[in-house]
C-alpha atoms as a PDB file:
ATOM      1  CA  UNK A   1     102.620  69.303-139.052  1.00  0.00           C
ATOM      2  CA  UNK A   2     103.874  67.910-142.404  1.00  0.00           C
ATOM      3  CA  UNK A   3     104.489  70.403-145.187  1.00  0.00           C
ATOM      4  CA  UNK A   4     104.567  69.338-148.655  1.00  0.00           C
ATOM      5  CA  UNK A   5     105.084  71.081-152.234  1.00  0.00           C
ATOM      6  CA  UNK A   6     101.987  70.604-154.867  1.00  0.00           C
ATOM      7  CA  UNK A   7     102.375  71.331-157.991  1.00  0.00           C
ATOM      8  CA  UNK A   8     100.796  71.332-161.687  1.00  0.00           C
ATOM      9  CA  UNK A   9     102.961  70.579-164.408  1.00  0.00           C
ATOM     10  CA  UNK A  10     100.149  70.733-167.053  1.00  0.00           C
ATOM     11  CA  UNK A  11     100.215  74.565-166.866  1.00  0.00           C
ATOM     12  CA  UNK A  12     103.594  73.620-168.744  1.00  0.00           C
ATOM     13  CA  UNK A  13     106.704  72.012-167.546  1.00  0.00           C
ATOM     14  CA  UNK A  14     108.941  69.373-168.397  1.00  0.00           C
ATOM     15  CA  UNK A  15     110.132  65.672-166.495  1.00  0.00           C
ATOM     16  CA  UNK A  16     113.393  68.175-166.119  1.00  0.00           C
ATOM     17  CA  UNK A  17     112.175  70.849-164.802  1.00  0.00           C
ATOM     18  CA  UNK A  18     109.626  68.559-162.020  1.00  0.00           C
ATOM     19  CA  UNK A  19     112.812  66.588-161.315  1.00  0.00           C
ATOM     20  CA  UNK A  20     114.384  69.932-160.116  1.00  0.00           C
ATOM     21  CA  UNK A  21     111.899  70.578-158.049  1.00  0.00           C
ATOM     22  CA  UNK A  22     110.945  67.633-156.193  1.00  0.00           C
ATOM     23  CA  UNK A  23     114.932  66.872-155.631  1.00  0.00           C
ATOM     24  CA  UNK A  24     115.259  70.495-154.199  1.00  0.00           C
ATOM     25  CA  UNK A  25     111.634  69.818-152.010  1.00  0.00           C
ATOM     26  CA  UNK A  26     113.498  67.244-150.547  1.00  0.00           C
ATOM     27  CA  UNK A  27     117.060  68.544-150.024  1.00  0.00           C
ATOM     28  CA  UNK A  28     115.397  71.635-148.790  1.00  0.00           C
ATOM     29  CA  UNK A  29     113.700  70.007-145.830  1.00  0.00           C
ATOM     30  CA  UNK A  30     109.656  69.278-146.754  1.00  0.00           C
ATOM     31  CA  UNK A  31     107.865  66.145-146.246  1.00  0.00           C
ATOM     32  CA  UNK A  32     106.748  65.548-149.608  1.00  0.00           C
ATOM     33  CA  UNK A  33     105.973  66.183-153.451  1.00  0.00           C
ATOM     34  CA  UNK A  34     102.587  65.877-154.873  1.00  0.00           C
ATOM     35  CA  UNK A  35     101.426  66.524-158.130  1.00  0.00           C
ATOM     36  CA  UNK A  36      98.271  67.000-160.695  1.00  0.00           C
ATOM     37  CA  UNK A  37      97.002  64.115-162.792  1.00  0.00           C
ATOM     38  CA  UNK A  38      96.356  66.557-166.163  1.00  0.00           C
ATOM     39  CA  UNK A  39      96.818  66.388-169.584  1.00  0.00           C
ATOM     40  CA  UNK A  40      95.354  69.746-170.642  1.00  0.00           C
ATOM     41  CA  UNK A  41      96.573  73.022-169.512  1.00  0.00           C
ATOM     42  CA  UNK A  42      93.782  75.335-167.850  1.00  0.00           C
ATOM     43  CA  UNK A  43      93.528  79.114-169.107  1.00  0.00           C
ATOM     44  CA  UNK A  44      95.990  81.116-170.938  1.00  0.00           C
ATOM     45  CA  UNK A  45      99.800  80.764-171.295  1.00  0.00           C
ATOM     46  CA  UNK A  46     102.382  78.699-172.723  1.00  0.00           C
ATOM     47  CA  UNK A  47     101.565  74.841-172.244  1.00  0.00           C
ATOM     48  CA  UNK A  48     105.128  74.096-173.894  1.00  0.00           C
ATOM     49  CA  UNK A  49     106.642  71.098-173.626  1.00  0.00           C
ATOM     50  CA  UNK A  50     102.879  69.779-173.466  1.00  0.00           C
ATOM     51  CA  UNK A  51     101.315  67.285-170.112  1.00  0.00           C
ATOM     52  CA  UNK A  52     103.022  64.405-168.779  1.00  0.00           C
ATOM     53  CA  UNK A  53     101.708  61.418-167.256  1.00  0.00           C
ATOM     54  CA  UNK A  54     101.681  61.623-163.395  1.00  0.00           C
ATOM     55  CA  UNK A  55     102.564  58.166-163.172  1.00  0.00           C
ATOM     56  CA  UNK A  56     105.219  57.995-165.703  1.00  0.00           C
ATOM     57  CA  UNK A  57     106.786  60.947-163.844  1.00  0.00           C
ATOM     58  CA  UNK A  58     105.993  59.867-160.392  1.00  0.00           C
ATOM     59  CA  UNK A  59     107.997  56.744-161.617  1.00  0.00           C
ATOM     60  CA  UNK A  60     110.952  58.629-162.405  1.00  0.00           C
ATOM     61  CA  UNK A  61     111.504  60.710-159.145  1.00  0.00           C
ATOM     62  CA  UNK A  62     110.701  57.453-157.119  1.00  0.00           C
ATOM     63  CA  UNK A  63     114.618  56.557-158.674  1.00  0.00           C
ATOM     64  CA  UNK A  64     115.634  59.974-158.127  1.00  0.00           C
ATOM     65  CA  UNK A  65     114.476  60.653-154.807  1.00  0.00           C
ATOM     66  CA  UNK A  66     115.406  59.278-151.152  1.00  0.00           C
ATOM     67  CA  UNK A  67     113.008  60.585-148.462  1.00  0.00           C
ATOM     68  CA  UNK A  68     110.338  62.837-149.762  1.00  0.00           C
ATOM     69  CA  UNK A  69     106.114  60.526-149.735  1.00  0.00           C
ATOM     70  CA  UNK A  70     105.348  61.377-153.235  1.00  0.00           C
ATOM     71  CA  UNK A  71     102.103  61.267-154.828  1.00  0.00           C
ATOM     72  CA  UNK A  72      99.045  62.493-156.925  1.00  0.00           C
ATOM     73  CA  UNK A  73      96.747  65.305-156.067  1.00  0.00           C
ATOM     74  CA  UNK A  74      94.592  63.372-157.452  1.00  0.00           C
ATOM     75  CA  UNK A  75      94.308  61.116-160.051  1.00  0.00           C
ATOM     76  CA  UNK A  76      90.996  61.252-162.025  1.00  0.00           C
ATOM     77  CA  UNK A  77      89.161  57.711-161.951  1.00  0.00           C
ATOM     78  CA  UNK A  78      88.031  58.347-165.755  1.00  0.00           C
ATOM     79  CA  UNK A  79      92.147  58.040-166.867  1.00  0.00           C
ATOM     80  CA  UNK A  80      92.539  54.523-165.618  1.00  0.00           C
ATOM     81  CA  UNK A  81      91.124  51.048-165.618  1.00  0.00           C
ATOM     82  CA  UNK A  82      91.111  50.439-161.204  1.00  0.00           C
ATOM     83  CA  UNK A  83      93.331  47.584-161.774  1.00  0.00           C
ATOM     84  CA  UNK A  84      96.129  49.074-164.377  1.00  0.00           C
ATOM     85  CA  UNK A  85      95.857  51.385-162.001  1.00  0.00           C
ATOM     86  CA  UNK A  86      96.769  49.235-159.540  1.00  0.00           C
ATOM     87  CA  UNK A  87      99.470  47.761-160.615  1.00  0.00           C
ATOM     88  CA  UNK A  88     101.176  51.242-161.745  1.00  0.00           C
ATOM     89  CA  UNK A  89     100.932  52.484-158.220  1.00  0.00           C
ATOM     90  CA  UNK A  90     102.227  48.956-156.601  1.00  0.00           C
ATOM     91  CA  UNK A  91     105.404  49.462-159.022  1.00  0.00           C
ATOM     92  CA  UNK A  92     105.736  52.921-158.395  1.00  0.00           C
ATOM     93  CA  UNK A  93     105.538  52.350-154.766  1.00  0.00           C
ATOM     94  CA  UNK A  94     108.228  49.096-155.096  1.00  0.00           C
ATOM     95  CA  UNK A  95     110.452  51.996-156.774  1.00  0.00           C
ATOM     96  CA  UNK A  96     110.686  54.022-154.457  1.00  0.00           C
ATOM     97  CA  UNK A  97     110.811  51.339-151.446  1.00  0.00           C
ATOM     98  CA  UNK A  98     107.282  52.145-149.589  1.00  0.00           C
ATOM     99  CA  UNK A  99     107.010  56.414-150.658  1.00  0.00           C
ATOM    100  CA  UNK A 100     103.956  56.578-152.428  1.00  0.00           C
ATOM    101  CA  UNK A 101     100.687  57.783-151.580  1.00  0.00           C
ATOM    102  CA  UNK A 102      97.579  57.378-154.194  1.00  0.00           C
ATOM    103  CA  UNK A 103      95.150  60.284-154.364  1.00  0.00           C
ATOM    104  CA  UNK A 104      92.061  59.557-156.624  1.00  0.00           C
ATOM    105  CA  UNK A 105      88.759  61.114-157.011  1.00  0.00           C
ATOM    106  CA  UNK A 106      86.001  61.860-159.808  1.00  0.00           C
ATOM    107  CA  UNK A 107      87.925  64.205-162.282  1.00  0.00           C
ATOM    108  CA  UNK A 108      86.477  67.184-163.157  1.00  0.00           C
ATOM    109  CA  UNK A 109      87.978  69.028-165.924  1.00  0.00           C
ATOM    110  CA  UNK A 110      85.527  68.097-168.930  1.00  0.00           C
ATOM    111  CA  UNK A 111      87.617  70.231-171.967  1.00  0.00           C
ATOM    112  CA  UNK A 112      90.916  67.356-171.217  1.00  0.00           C
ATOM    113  CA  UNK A 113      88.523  65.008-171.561  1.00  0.00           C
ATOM    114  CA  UNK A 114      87.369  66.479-174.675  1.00  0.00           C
ATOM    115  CA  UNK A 115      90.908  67.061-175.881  1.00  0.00           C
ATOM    116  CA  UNK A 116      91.839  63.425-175.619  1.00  0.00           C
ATOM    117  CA  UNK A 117      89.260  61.882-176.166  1.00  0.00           C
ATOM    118  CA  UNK A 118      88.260  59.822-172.816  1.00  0.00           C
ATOM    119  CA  UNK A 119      84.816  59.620-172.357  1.00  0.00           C
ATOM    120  CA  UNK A 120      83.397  61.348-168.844  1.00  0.00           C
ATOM    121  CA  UNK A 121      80.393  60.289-168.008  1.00  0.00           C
ATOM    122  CA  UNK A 122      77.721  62.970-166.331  1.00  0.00           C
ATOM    123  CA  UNK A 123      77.736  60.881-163.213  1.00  0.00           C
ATOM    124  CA  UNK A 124      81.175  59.453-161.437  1.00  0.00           C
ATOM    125  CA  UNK A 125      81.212  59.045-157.844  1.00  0.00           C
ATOM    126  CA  UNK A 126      79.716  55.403-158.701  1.00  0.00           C
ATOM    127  CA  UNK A 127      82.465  55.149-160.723  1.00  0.00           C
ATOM    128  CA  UNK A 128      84.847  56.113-157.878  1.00  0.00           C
ATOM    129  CA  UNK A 129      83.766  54.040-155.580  1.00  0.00           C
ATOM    130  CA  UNK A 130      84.268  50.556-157.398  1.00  0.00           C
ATOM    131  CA  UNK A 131      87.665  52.047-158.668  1.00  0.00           C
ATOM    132  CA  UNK A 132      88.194  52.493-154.675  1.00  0.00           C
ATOM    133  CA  UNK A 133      86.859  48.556-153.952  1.00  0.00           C
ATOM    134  CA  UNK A 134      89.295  47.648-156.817  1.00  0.00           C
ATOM    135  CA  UNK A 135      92.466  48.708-156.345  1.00  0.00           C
ATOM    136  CA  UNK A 136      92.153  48.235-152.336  1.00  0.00           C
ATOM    137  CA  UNK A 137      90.655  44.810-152.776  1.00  0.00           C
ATOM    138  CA  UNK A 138      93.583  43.953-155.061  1.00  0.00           C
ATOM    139  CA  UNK A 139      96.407  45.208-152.963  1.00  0.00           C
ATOM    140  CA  UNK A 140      94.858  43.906-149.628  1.00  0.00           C
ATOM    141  CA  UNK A 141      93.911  40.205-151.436  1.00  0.00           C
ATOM    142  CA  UNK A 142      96.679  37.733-149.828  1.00  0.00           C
ATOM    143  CA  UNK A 143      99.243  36.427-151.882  1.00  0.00           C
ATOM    144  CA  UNK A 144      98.174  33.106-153.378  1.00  0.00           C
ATOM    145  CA  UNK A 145      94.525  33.709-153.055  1.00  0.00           C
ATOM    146  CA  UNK A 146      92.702  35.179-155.843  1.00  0.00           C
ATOM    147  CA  UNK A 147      90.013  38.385-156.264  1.00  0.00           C
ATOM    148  CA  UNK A 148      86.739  38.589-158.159  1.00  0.00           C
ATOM    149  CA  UNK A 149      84.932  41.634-158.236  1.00  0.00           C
ATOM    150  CA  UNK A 150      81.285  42.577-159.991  1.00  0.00           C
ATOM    151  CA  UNK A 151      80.428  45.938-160.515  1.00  0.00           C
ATOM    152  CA  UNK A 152      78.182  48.485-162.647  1.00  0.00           C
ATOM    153  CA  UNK A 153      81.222  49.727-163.858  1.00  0.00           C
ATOM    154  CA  UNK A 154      84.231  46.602-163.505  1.00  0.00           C
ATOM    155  CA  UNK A 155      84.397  43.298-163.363  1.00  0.00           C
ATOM    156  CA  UNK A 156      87.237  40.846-162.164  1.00  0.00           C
ATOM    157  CA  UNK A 157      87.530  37.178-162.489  1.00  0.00           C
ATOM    158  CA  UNK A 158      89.895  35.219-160.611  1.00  0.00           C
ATOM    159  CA  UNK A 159      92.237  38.045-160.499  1.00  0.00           C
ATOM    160  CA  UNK A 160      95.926  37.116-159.241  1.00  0.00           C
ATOM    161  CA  UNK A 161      95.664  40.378-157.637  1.00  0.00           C
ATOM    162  CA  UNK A 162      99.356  40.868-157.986  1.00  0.00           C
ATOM    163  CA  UNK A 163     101.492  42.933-157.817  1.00  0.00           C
ATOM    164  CA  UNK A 164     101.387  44.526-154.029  1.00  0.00           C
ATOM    165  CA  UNK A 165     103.142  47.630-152.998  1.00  0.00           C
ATOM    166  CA  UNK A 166     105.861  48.076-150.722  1.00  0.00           C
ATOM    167  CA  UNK A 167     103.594  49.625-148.097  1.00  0.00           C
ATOM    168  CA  UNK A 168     101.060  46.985-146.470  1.00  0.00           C
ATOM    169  CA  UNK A 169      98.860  49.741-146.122  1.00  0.00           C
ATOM    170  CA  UNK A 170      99.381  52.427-148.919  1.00  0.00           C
ATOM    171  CA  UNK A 171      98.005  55.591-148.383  1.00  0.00           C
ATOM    172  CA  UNK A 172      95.088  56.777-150.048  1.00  0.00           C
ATOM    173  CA  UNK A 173      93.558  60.357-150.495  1.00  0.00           C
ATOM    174  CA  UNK A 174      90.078  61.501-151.032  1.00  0.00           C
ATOM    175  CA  UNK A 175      89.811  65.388-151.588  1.00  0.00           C
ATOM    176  CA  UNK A 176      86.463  67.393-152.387  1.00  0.00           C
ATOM    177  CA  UNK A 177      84.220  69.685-150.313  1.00  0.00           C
ATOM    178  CA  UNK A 178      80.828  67.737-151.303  1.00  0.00           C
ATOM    179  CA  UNK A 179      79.011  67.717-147.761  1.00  0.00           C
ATOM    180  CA  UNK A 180      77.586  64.378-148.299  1.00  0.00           C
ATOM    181  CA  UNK A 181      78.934  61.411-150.887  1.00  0.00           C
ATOM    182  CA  UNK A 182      82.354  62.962-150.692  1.00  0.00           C
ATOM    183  CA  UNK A 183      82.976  62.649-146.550  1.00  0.00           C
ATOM    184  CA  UNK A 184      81.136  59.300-146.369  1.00  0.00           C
ATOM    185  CA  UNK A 185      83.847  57.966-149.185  1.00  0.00           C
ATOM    186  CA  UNK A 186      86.395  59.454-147.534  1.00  0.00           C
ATOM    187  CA  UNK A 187      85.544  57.779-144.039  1.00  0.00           C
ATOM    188  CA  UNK A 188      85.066  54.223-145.951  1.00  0.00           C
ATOM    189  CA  UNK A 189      88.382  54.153-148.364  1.00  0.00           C
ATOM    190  CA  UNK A 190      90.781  57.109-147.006  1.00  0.00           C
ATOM    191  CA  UNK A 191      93.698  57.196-144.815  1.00  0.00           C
ATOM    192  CA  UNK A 192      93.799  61.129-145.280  1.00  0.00           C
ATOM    193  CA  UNK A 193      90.831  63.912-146.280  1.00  0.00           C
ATOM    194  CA  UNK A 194      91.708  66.972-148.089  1.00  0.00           C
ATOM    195  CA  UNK A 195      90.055  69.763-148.724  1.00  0.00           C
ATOM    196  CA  UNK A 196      91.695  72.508-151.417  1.00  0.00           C
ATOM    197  CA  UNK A 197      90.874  76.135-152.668  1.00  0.00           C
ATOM    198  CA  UNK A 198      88.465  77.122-149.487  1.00  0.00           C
ATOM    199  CA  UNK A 199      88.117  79.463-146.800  1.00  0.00           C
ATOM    200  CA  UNK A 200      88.729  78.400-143.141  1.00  0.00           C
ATOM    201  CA  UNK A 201      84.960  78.149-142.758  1.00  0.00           C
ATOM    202  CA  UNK A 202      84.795  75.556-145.516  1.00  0.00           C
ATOM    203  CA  UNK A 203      87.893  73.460-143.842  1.00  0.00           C
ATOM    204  CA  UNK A 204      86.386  73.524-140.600  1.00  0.00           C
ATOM    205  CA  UNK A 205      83.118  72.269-141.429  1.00  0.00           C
ATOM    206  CA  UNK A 206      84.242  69.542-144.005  1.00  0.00           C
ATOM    207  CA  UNK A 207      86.501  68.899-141.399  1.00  0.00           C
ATOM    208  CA  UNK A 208      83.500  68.217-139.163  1.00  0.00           C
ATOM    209  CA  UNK A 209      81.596  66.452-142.027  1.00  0.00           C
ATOM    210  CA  UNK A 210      84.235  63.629-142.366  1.00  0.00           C
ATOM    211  CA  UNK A 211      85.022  63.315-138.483  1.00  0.00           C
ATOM    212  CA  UNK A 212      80.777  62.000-138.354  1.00  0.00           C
ATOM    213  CA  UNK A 213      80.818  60.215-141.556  1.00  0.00           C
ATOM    214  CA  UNK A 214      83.552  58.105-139.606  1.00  0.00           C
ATOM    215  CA  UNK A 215      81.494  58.193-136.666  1.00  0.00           C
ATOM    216  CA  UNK A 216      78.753  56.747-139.008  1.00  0.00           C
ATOM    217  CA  UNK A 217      80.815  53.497-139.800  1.00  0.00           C
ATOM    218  CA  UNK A 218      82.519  53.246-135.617  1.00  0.00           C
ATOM    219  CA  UNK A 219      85.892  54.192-137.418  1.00  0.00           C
ATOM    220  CA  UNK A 220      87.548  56.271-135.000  1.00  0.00           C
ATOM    221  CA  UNK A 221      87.859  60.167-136.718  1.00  0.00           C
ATOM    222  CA  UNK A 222      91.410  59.949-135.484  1.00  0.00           C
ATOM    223  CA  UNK A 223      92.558  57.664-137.825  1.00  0.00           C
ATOM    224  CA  UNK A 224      92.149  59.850-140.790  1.00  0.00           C
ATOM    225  CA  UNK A 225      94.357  62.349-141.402  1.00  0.00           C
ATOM    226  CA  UNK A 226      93.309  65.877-142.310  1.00  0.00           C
ATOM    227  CA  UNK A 227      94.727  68.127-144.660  1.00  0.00           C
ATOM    228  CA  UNK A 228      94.834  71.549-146.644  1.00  0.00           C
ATOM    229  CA  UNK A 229      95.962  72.467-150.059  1.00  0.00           C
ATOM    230  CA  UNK A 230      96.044  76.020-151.157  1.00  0.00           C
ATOM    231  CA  UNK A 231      97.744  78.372-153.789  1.00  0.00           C
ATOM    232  CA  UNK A 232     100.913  79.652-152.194  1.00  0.00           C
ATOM    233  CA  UNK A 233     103.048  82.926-153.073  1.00  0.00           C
ATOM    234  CA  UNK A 234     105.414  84.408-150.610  1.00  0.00           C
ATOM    235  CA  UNK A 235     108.123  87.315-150.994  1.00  0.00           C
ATOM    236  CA  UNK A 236     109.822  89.432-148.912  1.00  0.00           C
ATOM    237  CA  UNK A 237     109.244  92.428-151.089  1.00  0.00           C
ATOM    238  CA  UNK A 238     106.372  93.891-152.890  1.00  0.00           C
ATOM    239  CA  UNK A 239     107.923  93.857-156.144  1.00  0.00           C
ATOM    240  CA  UNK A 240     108.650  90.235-155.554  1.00  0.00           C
ATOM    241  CA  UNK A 241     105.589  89.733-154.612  1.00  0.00           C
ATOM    242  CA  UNK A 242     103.674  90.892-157.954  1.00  0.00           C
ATOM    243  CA  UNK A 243     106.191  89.366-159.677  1.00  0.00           C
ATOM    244  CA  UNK A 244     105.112  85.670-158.676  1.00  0.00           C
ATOM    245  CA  UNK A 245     101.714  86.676-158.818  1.00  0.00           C
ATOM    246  CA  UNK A 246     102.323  87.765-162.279  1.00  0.00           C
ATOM    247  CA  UNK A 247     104.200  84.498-163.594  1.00  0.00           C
ATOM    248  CA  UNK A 248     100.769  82.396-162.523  1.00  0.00           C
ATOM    249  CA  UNK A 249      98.533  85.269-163.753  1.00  0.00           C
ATOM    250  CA  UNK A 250      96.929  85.768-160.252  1.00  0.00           C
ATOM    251  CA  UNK A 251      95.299  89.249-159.211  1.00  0.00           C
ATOM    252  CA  UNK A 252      97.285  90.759-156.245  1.00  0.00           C
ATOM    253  CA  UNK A 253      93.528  92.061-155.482  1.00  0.00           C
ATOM    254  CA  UNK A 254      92.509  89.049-154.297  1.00  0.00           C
ATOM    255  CA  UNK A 255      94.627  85.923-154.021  1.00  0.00           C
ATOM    256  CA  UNK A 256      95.563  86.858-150.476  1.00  0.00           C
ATOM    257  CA  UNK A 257      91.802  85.816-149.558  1.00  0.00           C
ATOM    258  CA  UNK A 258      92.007  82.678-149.255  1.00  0.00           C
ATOM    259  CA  UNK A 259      95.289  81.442-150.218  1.00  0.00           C
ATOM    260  CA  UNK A 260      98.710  81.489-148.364  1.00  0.00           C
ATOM    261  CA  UNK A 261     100.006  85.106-149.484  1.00  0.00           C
ATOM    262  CA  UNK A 262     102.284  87.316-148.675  1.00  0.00           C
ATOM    263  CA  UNK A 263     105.347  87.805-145.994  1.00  0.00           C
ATOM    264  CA  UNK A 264     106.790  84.888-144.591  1.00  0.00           C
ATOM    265  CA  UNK A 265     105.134  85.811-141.311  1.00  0.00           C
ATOM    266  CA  UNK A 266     101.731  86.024-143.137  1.00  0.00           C
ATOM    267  CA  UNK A 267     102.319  82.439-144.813  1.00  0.00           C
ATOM    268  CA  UNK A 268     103.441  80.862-141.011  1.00  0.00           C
ATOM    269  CA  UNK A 269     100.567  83.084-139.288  1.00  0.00           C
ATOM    270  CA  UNK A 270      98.048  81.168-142.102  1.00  0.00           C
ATOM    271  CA  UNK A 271      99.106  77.589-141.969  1.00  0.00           C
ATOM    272  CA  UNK A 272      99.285  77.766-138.259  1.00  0.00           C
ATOM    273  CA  UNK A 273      95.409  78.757-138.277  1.00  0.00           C
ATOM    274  CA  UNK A 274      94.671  75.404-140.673  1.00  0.00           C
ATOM    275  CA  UNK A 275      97.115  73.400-138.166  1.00  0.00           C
ATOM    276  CA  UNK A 276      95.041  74.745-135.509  1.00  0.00           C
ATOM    277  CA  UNK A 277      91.600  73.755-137.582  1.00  0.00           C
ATOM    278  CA  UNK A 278      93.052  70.615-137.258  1.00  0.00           C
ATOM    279  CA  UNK A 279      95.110  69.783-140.268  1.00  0.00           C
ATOM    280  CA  UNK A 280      97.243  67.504-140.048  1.00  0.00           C
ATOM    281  CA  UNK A 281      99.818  68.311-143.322  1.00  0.00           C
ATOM    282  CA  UNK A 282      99.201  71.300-145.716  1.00  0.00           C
ATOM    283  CA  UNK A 283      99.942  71.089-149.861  1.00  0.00           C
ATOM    284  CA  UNK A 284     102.198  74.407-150.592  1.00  0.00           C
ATOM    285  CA  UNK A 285     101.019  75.004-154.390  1.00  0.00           C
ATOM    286  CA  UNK A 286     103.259  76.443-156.384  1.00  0.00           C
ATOM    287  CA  UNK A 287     102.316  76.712-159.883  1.00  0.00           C
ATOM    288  CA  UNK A 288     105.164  78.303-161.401  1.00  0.00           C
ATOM    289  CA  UNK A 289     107.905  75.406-160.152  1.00  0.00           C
ATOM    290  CA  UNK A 290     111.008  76.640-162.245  1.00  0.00           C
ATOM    291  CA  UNK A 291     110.908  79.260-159.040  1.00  0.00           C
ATOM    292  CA  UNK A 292     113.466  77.800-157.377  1.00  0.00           C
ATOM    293  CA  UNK A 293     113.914  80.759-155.516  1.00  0.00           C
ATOM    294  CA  UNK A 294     110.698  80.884-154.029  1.00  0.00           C
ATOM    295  CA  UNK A 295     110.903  77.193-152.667  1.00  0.00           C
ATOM    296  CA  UNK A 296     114.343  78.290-150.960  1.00  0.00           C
ATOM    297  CA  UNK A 297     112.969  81.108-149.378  1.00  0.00           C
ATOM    298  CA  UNK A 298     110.033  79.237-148.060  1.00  0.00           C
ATOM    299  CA  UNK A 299     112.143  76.620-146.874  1.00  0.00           C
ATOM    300  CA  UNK A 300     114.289  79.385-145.124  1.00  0.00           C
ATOM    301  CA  UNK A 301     111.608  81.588-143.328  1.00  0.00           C
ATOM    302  CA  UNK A 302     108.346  79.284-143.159  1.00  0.00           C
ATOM    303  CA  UNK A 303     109.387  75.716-142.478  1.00  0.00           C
ATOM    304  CA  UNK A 304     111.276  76.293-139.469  1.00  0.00           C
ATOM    305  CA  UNK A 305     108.276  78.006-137.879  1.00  0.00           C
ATOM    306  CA  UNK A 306     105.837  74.961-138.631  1.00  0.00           C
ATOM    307  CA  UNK A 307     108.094  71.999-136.841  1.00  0.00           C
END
């Protein structure tokens, strides 16, 4: 099972302070580092030094970094033209020589929208799906030859379709628990599902959902890989416990519902029941990342029990 650390630097950190994160995520011994694509912070709390750009930062630790995948969780298709977007991900991917994995979906948060002024229009999966056509249909294009595309949305003309990232076959990830549009995109365009924030009875059956919707199309279920990201807070003592909760303004009254909480034992004793849903990699989200601390101590006491 691959473990990797998820983060969300909008709630307020710097390039710095994600740099010492990701190079300690992959000194310590996980698989990967994946972050938000935000540019407004969500509830209460300092938002100081203000968003960065996911790409822009994913950019950066592609230089930095030797062995960790690295990638969004996800990108929103209302930030990006499909083909800018592209060609940032093909770089990114260069820079890091093959590491990169591109998650995209439909964006949700309307109030960054707002703040920035890009528009979000009431319906997106449409939207989605020609950004998916795009960028795949650009990357996969052989060199020489040329791509035209014609969509509701886009339209290419003799497109170059250059440049193409290390990986001949970069992964993609479609997350969401829509029982429908969401599992049937994800069987079509994804090398990896995930579902985030649910119970175990919501993993399961989206699970399910996307191993038909690839039976639907005669793409063989095992091909896609399955994973989990959840909220993640783990102490070996109560006080340190409430502490973390505390820094990410989480109720000890309920976080340990759904989320990986607790002991040590509790967080291996969770992620072994998603393994054994059928997940292939879990997302470890830790919101407050200038914990280094924590990230040692999960690295100590719950990685070794998930190899």
């Amino acid at each position: 099972m691959e473990v990797c650390i998820f983060t969300e630097p909008q709630q307020g950190a710097s390039y710095t302070e994600q740099l010492a994160q990701a190079t300690a995520t992959e000194r310590l011994g996980f698989d990967g580092w994946f972050r938000s694509d935000h540019y407004l912070a969500m509830g209460d709390g300092d938002p100081l030094p203000g968003p960065t750009d996911a790409w822009t930062t994913l950019a950066g630790l592609a230089r930095e970094t030797r062995r960790i995948r690295l990638g969004t969780l996800v990108s929103s298709a209302t930030f990006r033209h499909p083909s800018v977007l592209a060609i940032q991900v093909a770089q990114v991917d260069d820079m890091s020589g093959g590491r990169v994995e591109l998650g995209l979906g439909t964006g949700w948060f309307a109030e960054e929208h707002e703040a920035y002024g890009i528009p979000f229009p009431a319906k997106r999966f449409g939207m989605l799906e020609e950004q998916l056509e795009v960028v795949t249909g650009l990357w996969s294009t052989p060199v020489g030859e040329h791509y035209d595309f014609a969509g509701e949305h886009y339209r290419l003309e003799h497109s170059p379709a250059l440049p193409k990232p290390a990986q001949s076959d970069l992964p993609i990830i479609i997350g969401g628990s829509g029982p429908k549009r969401t599992p049937a995109i994800a069987a079509r365009f994804a090398s990896e599902f995930n579902i985030g924030f649910r119970d175990e009875t919501v993993v399961a059956e989206m699970f399910g959902r996307v191993r038909r919707a690839c039976d639907d199309i005669d793409r063989d279920p095992a091909s896609i890989r399955t994973s989990v990201a959840l909220p993640t807070v783990v102490a070996t003592t109560d006080a340190d416990y409430r502490r973390r909760l505390a820094a990410i303004d989480e109720d000890p009254a309920t976080f340990a519902d759904v989320n990986v909480a607790g002991t040590p034992a509790a967080a291996v004793e969770k992620i072994l029941r998603l393994r054994d849903l059928g997940a292939d990699r879990v997302y470890l989200q830790l919101v407050d990342l200038r914990d280094l601390d924590h990230l040692e101590l999960i690295a100590a006491e719950v990685l070794p029990h998930l190899r």
